[in-house]
Every structure is written in C-alpha cells, then in structure tokens.
N, C-alpha and C. Protein backbone atom coordinates (compact mmCIF):
# COMPACT_ATOMS: atom_id res chain seq x y z
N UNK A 1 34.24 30.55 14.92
CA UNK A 1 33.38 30.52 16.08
C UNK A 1 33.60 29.21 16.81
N UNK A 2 33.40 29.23 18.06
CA UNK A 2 33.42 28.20 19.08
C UNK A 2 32.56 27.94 19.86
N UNK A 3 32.36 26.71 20.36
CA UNK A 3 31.93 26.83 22.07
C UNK A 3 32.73 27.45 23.39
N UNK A 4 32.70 27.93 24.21
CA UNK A 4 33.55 28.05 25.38
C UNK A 4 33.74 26.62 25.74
N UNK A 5 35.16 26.86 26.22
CA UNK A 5 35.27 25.90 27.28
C UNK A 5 34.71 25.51 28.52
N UNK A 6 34.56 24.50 29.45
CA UNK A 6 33.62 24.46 30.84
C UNK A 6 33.81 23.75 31.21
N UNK A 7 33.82 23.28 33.13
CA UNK A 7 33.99 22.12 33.79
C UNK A 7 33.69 22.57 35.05
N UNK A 8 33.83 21.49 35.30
CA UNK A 8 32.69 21.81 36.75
C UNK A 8 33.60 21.53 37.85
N UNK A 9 33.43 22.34 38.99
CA UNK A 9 34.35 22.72 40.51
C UNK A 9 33.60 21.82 41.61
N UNK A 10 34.28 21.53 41.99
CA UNK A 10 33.25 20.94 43.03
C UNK A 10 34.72 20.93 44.45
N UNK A 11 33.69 21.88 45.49
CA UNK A 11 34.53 22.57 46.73
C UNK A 11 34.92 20.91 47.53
N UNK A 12 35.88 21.38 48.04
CA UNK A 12 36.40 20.60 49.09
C UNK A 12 35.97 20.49 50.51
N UNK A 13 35.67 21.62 51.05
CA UNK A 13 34.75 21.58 52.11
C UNK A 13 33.57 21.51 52.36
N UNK A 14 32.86 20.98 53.73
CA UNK A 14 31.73 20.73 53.79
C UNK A 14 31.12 21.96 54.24
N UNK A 15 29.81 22.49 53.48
CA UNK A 15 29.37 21.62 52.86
C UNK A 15 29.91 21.38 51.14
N UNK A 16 29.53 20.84 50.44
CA UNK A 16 30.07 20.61 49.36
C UNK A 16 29.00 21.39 48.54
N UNK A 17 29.64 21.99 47.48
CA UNK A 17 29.10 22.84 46.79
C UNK A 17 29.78 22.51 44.79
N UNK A 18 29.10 22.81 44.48
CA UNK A 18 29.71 22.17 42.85
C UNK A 18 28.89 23.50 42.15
N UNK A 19 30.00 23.74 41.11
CA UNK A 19 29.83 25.33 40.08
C UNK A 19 30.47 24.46 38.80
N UNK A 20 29.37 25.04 38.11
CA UNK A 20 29.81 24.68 36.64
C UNK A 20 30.47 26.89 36.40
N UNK A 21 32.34 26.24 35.71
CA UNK A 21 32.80 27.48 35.23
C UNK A 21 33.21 27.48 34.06
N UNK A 22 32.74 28.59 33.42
CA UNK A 22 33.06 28.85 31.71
C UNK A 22 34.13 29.49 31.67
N UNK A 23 34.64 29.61 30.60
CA UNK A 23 35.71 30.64 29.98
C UNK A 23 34.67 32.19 30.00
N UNK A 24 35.72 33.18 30.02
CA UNK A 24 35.55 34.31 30.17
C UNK A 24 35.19 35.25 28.85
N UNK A 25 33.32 35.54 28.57
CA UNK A 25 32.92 36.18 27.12
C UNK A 25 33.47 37.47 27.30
N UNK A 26 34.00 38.30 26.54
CA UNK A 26 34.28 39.85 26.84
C UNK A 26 33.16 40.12 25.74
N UNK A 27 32.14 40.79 26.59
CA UNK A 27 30.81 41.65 25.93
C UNK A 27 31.54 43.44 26.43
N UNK A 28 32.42 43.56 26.69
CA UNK A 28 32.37 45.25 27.58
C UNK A 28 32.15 45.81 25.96
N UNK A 29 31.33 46.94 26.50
CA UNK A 29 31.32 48.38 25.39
C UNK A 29 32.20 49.02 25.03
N UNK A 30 33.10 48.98 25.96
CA UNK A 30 34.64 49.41 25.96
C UNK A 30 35.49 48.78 24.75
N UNK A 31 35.42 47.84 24.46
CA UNK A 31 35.91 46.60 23.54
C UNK A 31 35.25 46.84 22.44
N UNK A 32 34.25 47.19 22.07
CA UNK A 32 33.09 47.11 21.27
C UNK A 32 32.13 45.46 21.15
N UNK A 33 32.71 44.52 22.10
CA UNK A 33 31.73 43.52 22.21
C UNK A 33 30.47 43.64 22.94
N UNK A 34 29.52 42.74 22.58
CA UNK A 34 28.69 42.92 22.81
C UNK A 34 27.64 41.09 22.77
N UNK A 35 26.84 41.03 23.70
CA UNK A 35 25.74 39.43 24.09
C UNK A 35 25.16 39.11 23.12
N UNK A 36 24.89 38.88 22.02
CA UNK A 36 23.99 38.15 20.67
C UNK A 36 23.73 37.27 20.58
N UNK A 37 22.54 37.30 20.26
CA UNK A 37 21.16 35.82 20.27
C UNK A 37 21.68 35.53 19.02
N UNK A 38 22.13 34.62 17.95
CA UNK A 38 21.98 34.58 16.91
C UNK A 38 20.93 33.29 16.41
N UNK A 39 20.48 32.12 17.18
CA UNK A 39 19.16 31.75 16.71
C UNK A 39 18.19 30.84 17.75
N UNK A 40 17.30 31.14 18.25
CA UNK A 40 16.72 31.36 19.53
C UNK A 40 16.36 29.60 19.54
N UNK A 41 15.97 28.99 20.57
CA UNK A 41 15.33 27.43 20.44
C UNK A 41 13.88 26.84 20.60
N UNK A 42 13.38 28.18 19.75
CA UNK A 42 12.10 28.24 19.29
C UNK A 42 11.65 28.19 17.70
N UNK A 43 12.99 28.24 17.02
CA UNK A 43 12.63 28.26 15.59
C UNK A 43 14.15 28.24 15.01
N UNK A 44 14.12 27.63 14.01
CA UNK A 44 15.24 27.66 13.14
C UNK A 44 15.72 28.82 12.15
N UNK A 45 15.08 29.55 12.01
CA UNK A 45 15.43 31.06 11.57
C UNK A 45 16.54 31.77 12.12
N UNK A 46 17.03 32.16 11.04
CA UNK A 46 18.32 33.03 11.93
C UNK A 46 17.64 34.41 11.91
N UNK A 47 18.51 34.79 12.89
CA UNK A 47 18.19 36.44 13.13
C UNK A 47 18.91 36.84 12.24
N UNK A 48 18.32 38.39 11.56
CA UNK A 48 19.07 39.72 10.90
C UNK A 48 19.32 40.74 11.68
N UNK A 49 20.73 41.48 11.14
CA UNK A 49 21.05 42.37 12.18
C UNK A 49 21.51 43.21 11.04
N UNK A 50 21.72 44.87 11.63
CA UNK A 50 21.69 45.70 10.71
C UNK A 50 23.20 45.26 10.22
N UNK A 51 24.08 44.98 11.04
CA UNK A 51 25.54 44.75 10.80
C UNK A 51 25.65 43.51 9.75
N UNK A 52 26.24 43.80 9.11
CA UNK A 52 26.44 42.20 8.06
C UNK A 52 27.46 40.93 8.81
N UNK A 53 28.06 41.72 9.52
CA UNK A 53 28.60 40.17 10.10
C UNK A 53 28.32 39.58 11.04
N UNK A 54 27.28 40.52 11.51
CA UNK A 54 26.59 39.60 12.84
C UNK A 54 25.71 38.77 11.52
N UNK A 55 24.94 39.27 10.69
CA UNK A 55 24.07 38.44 10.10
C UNK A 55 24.66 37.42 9.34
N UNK A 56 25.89 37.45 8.61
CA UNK A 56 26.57 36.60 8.04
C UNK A 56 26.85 35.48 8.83
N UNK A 57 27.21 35.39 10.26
CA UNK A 57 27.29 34.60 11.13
C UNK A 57 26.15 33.59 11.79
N UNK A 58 25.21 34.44 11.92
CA UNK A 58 23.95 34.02 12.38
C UNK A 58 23.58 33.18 11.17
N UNK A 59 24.01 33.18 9.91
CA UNK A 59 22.86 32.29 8.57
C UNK A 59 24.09 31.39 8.28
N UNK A 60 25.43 31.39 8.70
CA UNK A 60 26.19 30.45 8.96
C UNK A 60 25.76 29.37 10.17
N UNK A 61 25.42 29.87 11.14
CA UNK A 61 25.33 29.07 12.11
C UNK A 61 24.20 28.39 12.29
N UNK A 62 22.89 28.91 11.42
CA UNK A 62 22.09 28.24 10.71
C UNK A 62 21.92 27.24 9.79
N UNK A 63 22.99 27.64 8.86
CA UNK A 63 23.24 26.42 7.64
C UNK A 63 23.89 25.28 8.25
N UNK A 64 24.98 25.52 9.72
CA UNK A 64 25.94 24.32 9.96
C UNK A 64 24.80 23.52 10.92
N UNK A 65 23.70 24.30 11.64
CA UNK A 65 22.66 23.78 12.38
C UNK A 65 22.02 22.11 11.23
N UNK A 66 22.13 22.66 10.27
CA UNK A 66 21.17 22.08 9.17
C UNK A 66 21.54 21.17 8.91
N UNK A 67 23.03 21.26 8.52
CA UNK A 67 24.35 20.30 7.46
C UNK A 67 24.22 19.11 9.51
N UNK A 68 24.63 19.90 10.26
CA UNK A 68 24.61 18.48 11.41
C UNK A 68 23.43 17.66 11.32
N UNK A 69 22.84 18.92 11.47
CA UNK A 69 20.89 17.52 11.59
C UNK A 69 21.04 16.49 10.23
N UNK A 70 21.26 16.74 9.56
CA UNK A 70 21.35 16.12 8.12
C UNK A 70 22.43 14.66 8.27
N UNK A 71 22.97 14.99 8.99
CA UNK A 71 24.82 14.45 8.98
C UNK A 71 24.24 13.12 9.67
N UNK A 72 23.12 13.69 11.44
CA UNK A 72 22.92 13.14 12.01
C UNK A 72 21.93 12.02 11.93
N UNK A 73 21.68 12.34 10.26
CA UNK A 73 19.91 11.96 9.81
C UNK A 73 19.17 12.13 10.98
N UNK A 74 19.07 12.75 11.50
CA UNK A 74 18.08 13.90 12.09
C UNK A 74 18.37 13.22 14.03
N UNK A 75 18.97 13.09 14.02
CA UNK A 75 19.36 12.48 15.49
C UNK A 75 19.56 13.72 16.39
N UNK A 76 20.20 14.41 16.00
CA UNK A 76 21.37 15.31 17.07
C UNK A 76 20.67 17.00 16.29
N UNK A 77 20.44 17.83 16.99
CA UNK A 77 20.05 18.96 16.89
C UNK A 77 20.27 20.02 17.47
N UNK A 78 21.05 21.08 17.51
CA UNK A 78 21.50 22.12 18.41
C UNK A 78 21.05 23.52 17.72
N UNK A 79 20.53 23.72 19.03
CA UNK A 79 19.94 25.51 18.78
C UNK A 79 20.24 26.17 19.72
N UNK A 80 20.00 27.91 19.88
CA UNK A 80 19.92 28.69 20.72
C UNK A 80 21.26 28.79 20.92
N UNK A 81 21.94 29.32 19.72
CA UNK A 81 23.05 29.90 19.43
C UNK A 81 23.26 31.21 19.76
N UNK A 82 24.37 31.62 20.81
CA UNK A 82 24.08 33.07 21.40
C UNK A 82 25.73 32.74 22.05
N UNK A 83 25.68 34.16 22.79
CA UNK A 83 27.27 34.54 22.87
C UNK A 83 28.20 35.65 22.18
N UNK A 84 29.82 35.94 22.47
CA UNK A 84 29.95 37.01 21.84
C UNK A 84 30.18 37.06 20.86
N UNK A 85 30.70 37.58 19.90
CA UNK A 85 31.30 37.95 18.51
C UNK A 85 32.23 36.35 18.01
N UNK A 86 32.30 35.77 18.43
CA UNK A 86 33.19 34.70 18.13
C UNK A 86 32.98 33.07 19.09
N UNK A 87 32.86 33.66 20.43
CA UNK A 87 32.80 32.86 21.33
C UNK A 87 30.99 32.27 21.81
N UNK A 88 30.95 31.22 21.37
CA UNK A 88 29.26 30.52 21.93
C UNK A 88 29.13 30.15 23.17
N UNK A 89 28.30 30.17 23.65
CA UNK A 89 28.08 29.44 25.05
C UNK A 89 26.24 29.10 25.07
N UNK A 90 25.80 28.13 26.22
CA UNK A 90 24.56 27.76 26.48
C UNK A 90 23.62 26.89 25.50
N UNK A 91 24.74 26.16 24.41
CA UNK A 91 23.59 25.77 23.72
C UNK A 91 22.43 24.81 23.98
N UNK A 92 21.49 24.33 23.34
CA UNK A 92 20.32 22.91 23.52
C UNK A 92 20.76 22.41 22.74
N UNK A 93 20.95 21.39 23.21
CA UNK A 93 21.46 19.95 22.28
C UNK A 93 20.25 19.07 22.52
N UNK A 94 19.61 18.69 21.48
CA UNK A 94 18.55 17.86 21.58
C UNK A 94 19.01 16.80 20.91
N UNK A 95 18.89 15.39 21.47
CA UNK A 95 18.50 14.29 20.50
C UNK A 95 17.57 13.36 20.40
N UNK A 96 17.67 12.37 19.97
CA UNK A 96 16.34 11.22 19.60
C UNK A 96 16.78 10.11 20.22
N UNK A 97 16.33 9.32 21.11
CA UNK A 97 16.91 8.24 22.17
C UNK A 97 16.93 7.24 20.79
C-alpha cells in the first residue's frame, strides 16, 4: 500500500488559479475496484469487512498507525485511511508542536 502521489499546478494566466493533482485511483466496477474507508479520524479502530483482505489491510494499517505513534513517542499521528485496494489518498496527519 501507498500514498498517491500529488503536487500542485498553479496556471499561468491571469487570473491565477492553483489545483492540487493526484495520481489517478481506479475504483471502476468494471475492474472490480472499488473507494474504502479503512479507518475513519474519529477513532482508531479498524473497520471489518466481509472480504478478508480488505480487513487484513485495514488491521494492518491500524497496527502501522500504532508502531508510528510509538516510533514518534506520540508526536506524529495519521488517520483516516481510505482509498483503493492498494492506493491511499487524503490522509490527517496530526502532530504535537
């Protein structure tokens, strides 16, 4: 699993306009991908899903949530893990000034 990649555009003409652009998630049905919350930034719980590897993933991405905060002695904190089958995007990165 990853983050996407991202950087930000910023137009040449006036007026000036600036877009933050990601890499491209393939969620189509067609594919069989699909958008998954795997742990929201309201609680540290991972989600269960009937599928085992969405859930296997989700209590991975939980445990590495844990092992960083730990790493960070509690500095650095990231939740609201979501995105497709492989690819993350949008997380909260919280830290402690």
């Amino acid at each position: 699993m990853y983050f996407v990649s991202a950087g930000i555009a910023i137009s040449e003409s006036e007026p000036k306009q600036v877009f933050l652009v990601e890499e491209h998630i393939n969620t189509s049905p067609d594919t069989g991908g699909m958008w998954v919350k795997y742990l929201n930034n309201d609680s540290p719980v991972p989600k269960l899903f009937k599928d085992p590897e969405r859930t296997c993933r989700s209590l991975f991405l939980s445990f590495s949530q844990h092992v960083q905060y730990e790493l960070t002695e509690g500095n650095v904190f990231i939740s609201d893990y979501q995105g497709g089958e492989l690819a993350l995007t949008d997380p909260q990165i919280i830290t402690s000034p």
